[in-house]
N, C-alpha and C. Protein backbone atom coordinates (compact mmCIF):
# COMPACT_ATOMS: atom_id res chain seq x y z
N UNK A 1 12.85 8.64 14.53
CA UNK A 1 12.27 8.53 13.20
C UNK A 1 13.24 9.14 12.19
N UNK A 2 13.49 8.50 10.59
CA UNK A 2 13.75 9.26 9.83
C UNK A 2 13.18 8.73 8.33
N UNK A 3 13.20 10.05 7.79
CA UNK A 3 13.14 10.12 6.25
C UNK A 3 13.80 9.92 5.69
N UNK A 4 13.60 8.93 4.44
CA UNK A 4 14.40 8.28 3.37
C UNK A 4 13.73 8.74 1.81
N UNK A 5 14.42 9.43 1.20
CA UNK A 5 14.26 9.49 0.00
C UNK A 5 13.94 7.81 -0.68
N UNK A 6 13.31 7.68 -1.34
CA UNK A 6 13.15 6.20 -2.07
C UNK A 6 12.93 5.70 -3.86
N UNK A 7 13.20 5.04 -4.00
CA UNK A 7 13.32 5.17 -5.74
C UNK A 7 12.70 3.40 -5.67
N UNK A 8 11.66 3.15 -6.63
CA UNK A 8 11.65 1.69 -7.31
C UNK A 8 12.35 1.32 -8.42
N UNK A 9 12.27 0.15 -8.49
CA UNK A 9 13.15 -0.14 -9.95
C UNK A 9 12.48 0.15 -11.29
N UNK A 10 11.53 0.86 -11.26
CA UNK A 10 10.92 1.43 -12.84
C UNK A 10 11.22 3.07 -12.47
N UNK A 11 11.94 3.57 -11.23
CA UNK A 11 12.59 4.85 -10.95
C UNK A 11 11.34 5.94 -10.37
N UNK A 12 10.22 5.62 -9.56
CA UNK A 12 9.31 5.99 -9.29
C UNK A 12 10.35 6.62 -7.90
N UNK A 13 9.68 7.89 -7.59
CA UNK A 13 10.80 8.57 -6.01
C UNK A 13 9.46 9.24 -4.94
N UNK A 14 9.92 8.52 -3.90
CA UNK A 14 8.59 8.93 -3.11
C UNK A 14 9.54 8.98 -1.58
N UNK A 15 9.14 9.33 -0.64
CA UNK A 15 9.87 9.72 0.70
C UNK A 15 8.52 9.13 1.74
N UNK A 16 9.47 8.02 2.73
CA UNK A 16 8.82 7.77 3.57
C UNK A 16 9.70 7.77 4.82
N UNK A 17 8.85 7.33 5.98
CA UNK A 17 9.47 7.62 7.42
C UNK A 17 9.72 6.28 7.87
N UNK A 18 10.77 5.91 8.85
CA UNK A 18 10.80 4.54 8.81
C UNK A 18 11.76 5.19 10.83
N UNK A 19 11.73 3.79 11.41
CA UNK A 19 11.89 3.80 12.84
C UNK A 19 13.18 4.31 12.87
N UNK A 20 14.31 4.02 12.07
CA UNK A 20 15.65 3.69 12.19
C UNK A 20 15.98 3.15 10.75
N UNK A 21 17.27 3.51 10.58
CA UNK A 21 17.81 2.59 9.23
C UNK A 21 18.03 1.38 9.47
N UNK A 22 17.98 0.88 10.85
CA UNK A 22 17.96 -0.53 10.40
C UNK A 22 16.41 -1.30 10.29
N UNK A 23 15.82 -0.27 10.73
CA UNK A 23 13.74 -1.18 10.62
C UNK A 23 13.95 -0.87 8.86
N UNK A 24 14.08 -0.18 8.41
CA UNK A 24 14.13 0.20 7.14
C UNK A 24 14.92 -0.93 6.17
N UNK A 25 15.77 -1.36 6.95
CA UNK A 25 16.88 -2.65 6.28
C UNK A 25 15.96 -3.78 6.65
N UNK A 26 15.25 -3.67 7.06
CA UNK A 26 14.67 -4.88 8.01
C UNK A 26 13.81 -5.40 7.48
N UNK A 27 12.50 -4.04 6.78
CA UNK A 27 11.47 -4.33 6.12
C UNK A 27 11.67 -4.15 4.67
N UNK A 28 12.75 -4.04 4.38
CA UNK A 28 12.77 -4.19 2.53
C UNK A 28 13.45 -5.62 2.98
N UNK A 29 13.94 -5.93 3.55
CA UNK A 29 14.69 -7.64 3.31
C UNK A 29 13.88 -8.42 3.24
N UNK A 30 12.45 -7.91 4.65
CA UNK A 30 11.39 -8.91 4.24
C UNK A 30 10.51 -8.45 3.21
N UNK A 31 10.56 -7.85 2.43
CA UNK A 31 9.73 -7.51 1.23
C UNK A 31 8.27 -6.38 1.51
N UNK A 32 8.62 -5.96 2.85
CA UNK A 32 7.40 -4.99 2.89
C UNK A 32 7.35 -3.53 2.83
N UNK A 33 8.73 -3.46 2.30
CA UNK A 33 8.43 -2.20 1.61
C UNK A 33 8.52 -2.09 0.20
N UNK A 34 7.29 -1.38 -0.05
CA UNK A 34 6.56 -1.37 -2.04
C UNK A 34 6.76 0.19 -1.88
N UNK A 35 6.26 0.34 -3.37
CA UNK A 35 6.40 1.94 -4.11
C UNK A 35 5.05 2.34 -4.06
N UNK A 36 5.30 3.51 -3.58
CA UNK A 36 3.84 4.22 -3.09
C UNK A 36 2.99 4.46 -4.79
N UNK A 37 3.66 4.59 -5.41
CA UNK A 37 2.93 4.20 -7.15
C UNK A 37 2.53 3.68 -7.67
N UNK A 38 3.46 1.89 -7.45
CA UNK A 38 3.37 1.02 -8.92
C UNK A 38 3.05 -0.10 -7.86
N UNK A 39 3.62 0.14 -6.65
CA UNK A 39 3.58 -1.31 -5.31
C UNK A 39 4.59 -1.98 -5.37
N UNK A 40 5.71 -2.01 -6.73
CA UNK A 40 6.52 -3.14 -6.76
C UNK A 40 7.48 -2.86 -5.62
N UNK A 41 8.18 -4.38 -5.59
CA UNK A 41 9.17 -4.17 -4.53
C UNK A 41 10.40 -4.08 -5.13
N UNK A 42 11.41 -4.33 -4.43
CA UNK A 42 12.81 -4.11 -4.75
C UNK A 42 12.67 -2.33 -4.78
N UNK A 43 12.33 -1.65 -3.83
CA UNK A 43 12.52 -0.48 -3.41
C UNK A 43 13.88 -0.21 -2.39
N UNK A 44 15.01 0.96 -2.73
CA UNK A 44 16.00 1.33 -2.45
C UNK A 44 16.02 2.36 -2.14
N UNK A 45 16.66 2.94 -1.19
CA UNK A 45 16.79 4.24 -0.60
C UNK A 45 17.75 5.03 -2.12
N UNK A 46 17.19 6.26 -2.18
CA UNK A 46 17.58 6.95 -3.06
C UNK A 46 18.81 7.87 -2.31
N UNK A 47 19.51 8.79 -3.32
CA UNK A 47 20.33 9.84 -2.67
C UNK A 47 19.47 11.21 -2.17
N UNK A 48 20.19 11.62 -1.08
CA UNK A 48 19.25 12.58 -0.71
C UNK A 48 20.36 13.73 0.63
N UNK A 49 19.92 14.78 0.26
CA UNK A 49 20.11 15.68 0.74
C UNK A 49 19.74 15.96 2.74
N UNK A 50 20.52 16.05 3.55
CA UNK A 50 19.92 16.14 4.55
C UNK A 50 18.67 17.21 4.97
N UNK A 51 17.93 17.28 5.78
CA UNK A 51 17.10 18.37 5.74
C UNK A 51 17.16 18.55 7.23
N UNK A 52 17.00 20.03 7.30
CA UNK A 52 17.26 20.60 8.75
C UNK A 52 16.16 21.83 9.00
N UNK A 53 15.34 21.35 10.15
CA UNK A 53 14.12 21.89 10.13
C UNK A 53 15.04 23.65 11.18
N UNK A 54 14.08 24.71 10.33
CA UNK A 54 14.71 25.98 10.99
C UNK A 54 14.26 25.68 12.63
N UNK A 55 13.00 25.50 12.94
CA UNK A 55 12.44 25.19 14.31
C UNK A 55 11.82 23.96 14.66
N UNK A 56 11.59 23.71 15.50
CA UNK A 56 10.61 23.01 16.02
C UNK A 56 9.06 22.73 15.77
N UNK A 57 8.87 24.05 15.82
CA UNK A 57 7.35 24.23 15.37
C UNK A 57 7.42 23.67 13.68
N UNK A 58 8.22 24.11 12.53
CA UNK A 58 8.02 24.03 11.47
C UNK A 58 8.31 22.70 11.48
N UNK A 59 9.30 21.74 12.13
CA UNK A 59 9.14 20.25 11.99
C UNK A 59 7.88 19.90 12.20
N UNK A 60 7.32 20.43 13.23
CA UNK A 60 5.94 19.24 13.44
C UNK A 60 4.94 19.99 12.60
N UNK A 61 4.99 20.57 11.79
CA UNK A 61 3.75 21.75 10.99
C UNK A 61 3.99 20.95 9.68
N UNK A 62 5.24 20.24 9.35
CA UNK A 62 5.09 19.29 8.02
C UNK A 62 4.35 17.97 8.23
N UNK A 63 3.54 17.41 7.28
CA UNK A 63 3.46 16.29 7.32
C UNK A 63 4.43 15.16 6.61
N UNK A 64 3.97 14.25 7.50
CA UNK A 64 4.87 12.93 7.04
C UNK A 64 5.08 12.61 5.87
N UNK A 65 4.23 12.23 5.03
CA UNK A 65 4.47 12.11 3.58
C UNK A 65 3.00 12.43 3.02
N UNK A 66 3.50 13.17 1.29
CA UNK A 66 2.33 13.56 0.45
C UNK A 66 2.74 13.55 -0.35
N UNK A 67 2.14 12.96 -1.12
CA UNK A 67 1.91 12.44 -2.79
C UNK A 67 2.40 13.81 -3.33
N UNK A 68 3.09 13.28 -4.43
CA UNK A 68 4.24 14.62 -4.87
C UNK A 68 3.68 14.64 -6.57
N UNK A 69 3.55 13.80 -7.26
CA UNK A 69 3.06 13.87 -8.49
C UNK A 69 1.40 13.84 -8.62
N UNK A 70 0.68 13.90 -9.47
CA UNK A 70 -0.80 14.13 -10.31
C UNK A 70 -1.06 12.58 -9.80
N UNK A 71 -0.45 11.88 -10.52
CA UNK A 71 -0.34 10.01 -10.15
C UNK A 71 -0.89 9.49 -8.73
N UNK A 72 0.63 9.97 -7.94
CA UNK A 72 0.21 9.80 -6.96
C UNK A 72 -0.86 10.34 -6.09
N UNK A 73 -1.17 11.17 -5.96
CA UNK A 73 -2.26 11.71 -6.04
C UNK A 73 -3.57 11.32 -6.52
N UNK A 74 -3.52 10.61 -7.33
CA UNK A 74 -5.00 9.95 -7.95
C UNK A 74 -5.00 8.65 -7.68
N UNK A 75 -3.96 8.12 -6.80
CA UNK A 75 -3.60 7.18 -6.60
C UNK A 75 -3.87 6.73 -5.00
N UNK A 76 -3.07 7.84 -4.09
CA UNK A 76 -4.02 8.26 -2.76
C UNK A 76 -5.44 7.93 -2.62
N UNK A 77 -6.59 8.56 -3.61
CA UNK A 77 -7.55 9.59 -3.54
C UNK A 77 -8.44 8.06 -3.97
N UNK A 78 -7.79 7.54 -4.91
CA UNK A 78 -8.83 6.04 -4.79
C UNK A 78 -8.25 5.22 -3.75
N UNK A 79 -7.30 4.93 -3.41
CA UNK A 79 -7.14 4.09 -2.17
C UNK A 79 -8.18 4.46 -0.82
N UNK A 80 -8.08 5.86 -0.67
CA UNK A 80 -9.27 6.52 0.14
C UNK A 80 -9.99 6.04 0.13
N UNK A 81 -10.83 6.19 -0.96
CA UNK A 81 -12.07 5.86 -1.45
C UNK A 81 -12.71 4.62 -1.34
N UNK A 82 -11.61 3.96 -1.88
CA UNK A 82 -11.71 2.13 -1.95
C UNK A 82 -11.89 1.76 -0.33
N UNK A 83 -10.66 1.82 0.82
CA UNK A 83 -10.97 2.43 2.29
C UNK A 83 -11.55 2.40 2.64
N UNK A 84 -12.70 3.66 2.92
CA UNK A 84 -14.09 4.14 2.97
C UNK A 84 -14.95 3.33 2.50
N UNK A 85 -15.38 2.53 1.37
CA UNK A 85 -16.54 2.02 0.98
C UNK A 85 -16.33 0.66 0.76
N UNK A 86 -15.65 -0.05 1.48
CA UNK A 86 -15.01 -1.74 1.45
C UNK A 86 -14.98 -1.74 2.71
N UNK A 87 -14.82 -3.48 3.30
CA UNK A 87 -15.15 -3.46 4.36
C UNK A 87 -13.59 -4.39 4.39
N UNK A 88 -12.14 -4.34 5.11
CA UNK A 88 -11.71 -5.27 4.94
C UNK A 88 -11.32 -6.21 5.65
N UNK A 89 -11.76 -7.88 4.93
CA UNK A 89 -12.00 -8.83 5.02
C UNK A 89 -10.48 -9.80 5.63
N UNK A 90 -9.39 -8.64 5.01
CA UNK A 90 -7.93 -9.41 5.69
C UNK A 90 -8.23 -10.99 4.58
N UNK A 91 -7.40 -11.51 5.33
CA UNK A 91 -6.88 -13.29 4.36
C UNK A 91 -8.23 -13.94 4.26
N UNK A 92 -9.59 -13.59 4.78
CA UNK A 92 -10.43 -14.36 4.44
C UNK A 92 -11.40 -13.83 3.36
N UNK A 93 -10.46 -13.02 2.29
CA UNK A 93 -11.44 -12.61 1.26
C UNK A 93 -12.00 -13.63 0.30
N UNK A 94 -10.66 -14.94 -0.03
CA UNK A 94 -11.21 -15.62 -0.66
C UNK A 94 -12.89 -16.69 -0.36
N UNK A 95 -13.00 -16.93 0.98
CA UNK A 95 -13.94 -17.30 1.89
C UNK A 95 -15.21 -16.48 1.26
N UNK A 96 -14.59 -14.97 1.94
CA UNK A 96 -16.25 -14.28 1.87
C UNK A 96 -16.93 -13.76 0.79
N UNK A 97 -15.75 -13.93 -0.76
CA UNK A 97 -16.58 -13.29 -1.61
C UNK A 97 -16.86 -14.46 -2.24
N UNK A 98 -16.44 -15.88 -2.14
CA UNK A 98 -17.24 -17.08 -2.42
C UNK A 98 -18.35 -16.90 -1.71
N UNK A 99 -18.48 -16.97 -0.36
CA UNK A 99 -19.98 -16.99 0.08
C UNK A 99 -20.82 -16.14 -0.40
N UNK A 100 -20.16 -14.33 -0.28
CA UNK A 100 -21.08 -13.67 -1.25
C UNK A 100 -21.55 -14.13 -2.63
N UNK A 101 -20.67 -14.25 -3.43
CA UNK A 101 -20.66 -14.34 -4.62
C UNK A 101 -22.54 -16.03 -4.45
N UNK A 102 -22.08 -16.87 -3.70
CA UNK A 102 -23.14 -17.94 -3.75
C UNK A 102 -24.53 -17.06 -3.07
N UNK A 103 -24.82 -16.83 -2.69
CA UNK A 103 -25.52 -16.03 -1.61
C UNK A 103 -25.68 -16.18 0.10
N UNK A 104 -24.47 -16.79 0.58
CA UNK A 104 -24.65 -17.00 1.58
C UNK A 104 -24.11 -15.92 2.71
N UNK A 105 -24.04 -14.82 2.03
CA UNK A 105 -23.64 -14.02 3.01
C UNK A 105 -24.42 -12.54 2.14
N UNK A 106 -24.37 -11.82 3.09
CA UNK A 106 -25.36 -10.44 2.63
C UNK A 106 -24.27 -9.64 1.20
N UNK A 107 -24.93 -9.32 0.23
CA UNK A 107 -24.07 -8.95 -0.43
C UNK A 107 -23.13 -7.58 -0.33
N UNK A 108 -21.83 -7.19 -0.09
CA UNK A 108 -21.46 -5.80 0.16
C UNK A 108 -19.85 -5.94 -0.53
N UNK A 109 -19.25 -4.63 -0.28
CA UNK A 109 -17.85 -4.08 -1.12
C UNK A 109 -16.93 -4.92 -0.23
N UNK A 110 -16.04 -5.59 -0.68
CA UNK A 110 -14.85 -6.52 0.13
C UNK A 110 -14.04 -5.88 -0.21
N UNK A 111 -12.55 -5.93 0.41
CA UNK A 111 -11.35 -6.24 0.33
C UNK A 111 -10.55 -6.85 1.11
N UNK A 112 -9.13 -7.29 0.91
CA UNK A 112 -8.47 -8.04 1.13
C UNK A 112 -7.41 -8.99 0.54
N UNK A 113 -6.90 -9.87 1.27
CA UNK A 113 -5.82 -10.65 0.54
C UNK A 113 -5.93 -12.10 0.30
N UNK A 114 -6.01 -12.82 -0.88
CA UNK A 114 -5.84 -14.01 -1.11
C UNK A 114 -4.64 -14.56 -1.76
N UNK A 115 -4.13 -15.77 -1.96
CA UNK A 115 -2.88 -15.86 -2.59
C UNK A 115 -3.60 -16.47 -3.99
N UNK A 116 -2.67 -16.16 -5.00
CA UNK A 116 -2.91 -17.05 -5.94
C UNK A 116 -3.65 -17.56 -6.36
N UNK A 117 -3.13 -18.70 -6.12
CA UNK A 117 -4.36 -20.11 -6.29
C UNK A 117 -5.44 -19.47 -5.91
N UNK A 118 -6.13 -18.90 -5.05
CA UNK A 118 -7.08 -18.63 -4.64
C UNK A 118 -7.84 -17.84 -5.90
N UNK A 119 -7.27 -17.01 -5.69
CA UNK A 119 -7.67 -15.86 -7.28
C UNK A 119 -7.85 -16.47 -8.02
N UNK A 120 -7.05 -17.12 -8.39
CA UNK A 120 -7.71 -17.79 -9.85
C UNK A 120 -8.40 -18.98 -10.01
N UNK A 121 -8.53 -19.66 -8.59
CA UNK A 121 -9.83 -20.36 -8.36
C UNK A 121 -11.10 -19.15 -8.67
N UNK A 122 -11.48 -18.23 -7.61
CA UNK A 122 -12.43 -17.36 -7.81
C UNK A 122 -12.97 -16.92 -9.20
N UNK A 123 -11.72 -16.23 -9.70
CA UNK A 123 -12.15 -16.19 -11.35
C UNK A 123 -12.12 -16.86 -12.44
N UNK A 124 -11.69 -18.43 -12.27
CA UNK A 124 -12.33 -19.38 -12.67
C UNK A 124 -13.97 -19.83 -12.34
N UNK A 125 -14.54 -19.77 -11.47
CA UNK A 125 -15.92 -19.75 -10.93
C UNK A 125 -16.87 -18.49 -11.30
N UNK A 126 -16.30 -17.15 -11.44
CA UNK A 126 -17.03 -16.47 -12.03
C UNK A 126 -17.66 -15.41 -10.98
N UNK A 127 -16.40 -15.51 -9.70
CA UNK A 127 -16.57 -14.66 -8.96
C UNK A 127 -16.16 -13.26 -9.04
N UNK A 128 -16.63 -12.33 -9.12
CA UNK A 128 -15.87 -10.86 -10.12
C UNK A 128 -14.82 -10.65 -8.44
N UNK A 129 -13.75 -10.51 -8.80
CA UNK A 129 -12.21 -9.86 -8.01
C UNK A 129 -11.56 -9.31 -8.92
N UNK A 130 -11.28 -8.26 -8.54
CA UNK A 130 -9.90 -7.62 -9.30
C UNK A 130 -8.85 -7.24 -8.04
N UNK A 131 -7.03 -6.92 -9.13
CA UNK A 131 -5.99 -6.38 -7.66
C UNK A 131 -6.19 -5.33 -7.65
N UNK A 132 -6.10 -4.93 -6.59
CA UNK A 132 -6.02 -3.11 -6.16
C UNK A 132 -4.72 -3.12 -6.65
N UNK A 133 -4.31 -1.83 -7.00
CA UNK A 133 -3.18 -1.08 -7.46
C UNK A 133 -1.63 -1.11 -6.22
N UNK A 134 -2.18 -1.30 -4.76
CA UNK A 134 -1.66 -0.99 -4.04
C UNK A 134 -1.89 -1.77 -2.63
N UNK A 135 -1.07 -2.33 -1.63
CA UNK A 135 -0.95 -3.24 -0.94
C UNK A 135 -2.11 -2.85 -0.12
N UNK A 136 -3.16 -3.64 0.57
CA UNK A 136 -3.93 -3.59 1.94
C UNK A 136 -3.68 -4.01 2.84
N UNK A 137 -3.27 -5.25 2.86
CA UNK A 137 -3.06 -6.01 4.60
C UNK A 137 -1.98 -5.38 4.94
N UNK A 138 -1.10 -5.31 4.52
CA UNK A 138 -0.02 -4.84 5.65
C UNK A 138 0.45 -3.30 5.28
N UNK A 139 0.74 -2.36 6.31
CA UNK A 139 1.05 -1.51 6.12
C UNK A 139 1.97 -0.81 5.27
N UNK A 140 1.54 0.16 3.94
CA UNK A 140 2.87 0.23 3.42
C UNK A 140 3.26 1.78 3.65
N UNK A 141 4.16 1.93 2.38
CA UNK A 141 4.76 3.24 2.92
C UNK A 141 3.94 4.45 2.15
């Protein structure tokens, strides 16, 4: 495993853990690594200082990554939240909050991913969706 300092292109800096520098080359080429802030992509490893844990114990006594600004942090704390009280639906959100939205399915909190077209089919119809701030289906950093 290592840590990469990281910067987006609006200069947002957040540190995540990645397998190897080349999984790290691997998943920004395919576009799945976003900014733990804003989500955008075109995220770049920043400059960074090596870090050298005094022991053992104090390596594994840090955690992996934590929200370093107020932002991020309020930013975490609803993703949580959102988490916790959504159920998610993965690629068939557009599906189930049409059915909800008609009544054919019990009404409750969704999330998930639709493309496009989809979205703005939905809110053309008058189905209430909004974007989360921050990626769901696939794992980010």
């Amino acid at each position: 495993m290592i840590q990469f300092s990281l910067k987006c292109p609006k200069d947002h800096r957040f540190d995540s853990w990645f397998q190897s520098a080349e999984a790290f080359d691997k998943l920004a080429a395919a576009g799945h690594v976003s900014c733990a802030v804003c989500g955008s992509d075109g995220v770049e490893k920043a400059v960074m200082a090596p870090r050298i844990a005094k022991s053992r114990d104090e390596a594994e006594a840090r955690p992996l990554s934590q929200p370093r600004t107020a932002a991020e942090q309020a930013l975490a704390e609803l993703r949580r939240r959102i988490e916790a009280e959504t159920e998610d639906v993965g690629s068939d959100f557009a599906r189930e909050a049409r059915a909800i939205h008609e009544g054919e399915k019990p009404k409750r909190a969704i999330r998930g991913e639709a493309r496009l077209d989809e979205a703005k089919s939905l809110i053309e119809d008058g189905v209430p969706v909004a974007p989360l701030p921050f990626m769901t289906g696939r794992k980010s950093n």
